[in-house]
Protein backbone atom coordinates (compact mmCIF):
# COMPACT_ATOMS: atom_id res chain seq x y z
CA UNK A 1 10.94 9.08 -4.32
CA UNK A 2 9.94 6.17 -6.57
CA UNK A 3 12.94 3.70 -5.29
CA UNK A 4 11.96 4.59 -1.59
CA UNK A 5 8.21 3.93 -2.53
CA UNK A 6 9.10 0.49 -3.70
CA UNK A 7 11.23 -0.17 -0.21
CA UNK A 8 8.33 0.61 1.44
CA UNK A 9 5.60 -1.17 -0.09
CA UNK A 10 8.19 -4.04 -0.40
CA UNK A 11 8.65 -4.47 3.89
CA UNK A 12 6.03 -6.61 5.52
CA UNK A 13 5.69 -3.70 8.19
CA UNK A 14 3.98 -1.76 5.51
CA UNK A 15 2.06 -4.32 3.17
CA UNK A 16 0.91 -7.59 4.11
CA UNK A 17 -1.26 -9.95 1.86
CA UNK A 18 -3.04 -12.55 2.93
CA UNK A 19 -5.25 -13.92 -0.47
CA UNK A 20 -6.56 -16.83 1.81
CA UNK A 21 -8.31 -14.47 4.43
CA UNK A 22 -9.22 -12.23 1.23
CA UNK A 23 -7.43 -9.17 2.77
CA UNK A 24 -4.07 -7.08 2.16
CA UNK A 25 -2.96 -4.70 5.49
CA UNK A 26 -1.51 -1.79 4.33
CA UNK A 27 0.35 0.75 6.39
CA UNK A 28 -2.11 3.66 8.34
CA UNK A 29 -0.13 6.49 6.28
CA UNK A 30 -2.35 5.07 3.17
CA UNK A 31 -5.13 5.56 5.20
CA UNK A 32 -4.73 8.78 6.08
CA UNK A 33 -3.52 10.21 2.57
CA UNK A 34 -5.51 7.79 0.76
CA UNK A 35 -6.87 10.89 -1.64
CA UNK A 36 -3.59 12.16 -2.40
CA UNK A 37 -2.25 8.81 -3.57
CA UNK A 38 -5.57 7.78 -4.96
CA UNK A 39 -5.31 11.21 -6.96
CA UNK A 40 -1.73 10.73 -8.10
CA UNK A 41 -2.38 7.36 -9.45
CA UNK A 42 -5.92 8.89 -11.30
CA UNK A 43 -3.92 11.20 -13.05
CA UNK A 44 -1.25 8.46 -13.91
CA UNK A 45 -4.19 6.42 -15.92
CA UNK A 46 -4.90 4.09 -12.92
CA UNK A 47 -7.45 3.70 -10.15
CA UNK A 48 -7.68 2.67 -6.39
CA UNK A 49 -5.01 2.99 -4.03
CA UNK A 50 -4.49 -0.77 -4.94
CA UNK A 51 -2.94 0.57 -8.57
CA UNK A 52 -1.21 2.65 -6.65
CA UNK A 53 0.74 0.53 -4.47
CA UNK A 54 1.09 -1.96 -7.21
CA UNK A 55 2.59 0.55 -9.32
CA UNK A 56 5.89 -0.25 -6.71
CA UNK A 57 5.45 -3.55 -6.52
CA UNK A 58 7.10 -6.37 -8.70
CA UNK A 59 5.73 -8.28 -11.43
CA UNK A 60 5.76 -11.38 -8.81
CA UNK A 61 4.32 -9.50 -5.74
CA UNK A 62 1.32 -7.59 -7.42
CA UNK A 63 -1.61 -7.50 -5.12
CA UNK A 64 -4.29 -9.34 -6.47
CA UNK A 65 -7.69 -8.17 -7.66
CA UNK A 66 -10.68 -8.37 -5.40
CA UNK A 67 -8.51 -8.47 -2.19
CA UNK A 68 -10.29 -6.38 1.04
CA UNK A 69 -8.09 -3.24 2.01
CA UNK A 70 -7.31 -2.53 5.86
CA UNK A 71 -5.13 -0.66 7.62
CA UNK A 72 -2.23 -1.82 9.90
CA UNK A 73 -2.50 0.29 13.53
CA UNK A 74 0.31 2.66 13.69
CA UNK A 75 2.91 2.34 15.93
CA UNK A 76 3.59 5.65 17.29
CA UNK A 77 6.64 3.91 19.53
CA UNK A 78 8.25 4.72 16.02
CA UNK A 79 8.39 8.67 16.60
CA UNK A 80 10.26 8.32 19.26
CA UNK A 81 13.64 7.51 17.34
């Protein structure tokens, strides 16, 4: 589960910074199970969902500090496959 956590946080579809608008997009599915990843990274020692996605992240592509969180819409087109 970790290595496909870290393919997913790693595809622009699913995280997008932007530090000069002040904002990083994440994908809706954080959104909607925000408390269960919130509450897995609590109990890890860490924080905000931020940690949490940064946990997968690399050294080079942490998400910075301060950075607004927002969702990207979902595209239900992708149930269809």
């Amino acid at each position: 589960l970790d290595a496909e956590m870290r393919k997913f946080v790693a595809e622009e579809r699913n995280c997008r910074v932007d530090e000069a608008a002040g904002v990083v997009m994440l994908s809706k599915i954080f959104d909607w199970f925000r408390e269960d990843f919130e509450e897995y990274e609590a109990s890890q020692g860490g924080g905000d969902l931020v940690d949490y996605v940064n946990r997968y992240r690399p050294a080079d592509g942490q998400i910075p500090d301060g950075l607004k969180v927002d969702f990207i819409k979902y595209d239900k087109a992708l149930n269809r496959h």
